[in-house]
Protein backbone atom coordinates (compact mmCIF):
# COMPACT_ATOMS: atom_id res chain seq x y z
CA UNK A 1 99.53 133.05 51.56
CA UNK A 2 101.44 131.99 48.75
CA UNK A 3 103.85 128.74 48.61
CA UNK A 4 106.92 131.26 48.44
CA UNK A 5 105.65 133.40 51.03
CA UNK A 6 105.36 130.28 53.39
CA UNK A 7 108.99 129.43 52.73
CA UNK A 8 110.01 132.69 53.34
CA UNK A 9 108.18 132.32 56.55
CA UNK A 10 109.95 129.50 57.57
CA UNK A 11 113.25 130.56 56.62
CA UNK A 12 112.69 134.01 58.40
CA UNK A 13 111.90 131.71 61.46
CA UNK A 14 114.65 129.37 61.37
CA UNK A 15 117.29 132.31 60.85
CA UNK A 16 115.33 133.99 63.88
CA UNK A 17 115.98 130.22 66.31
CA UNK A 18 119.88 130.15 64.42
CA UNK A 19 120.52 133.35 66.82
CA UNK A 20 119.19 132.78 69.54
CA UNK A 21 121.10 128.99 69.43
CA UNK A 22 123.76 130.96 68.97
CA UNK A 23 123.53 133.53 71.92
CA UNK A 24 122.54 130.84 73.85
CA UNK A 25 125.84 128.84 72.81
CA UNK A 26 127.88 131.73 74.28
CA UNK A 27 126.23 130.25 77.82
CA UNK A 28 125.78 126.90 77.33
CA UNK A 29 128.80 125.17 75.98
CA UNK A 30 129.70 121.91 77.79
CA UNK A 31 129.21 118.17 76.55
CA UNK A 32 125.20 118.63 76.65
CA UNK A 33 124.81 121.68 74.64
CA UNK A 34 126.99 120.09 71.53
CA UNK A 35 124.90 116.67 71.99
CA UNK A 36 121.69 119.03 71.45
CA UNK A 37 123.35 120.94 68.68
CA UNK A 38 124.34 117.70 66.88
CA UNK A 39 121.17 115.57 67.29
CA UNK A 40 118.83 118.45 66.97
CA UNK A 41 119.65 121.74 65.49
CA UNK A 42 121.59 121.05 62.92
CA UNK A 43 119.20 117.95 61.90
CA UNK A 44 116.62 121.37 62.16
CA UNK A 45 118.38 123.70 59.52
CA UNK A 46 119.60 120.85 57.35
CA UNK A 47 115.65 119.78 57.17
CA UNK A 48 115.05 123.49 56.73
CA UNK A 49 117.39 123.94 53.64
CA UNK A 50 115.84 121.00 52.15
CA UNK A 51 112.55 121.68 52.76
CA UNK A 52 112.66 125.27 50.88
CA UNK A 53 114.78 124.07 47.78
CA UNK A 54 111.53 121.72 47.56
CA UNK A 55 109.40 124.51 48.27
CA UNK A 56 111.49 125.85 45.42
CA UNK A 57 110.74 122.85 42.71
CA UNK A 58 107.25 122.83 43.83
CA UNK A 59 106.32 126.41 43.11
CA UNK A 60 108.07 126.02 39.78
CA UNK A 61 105.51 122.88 38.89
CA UNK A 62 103.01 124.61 39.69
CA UNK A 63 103.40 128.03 38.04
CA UNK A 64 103.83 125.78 35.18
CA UNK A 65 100.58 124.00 35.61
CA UNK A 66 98.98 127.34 36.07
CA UNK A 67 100.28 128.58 32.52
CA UNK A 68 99.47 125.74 30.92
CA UNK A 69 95.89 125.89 32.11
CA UNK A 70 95.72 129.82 30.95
């Protein structure tokens, strides 16, 4: 699969775990649930953003490499 397809994959993924957080949110809201949200799932989708604008970069290298070497 290609490098954009991947990122699409993981995107696609982490929008999937963003709603069930958030359903899961509507039951779990005390003291706990905002320590998880701040020390792990929004550490998760901030990682995930970052992670596909390199995806980004990188697939731009290397379509560059590729038609150079044509």
């Amino acid at each position: 699969m290609s490098l954009l397809g991947q990122k699409s994959r993981l995107t696609g993924t982490t929008k999937e775990i963003a709603l069930l957080w958030a359903d899961t949110r509507n039951y779990w809201h005390d003291a706990k649930s905002q320590e998880f949200d701040e020390k792990y799932m929004r550490e998760l989708f901030a990682s995930v953003d970052r992670t596909a604008t390199i995806i980004d970069k990188l697939n731009e290298v290397l379509e560059k490499i590729k038609s150079d070497c044509e």
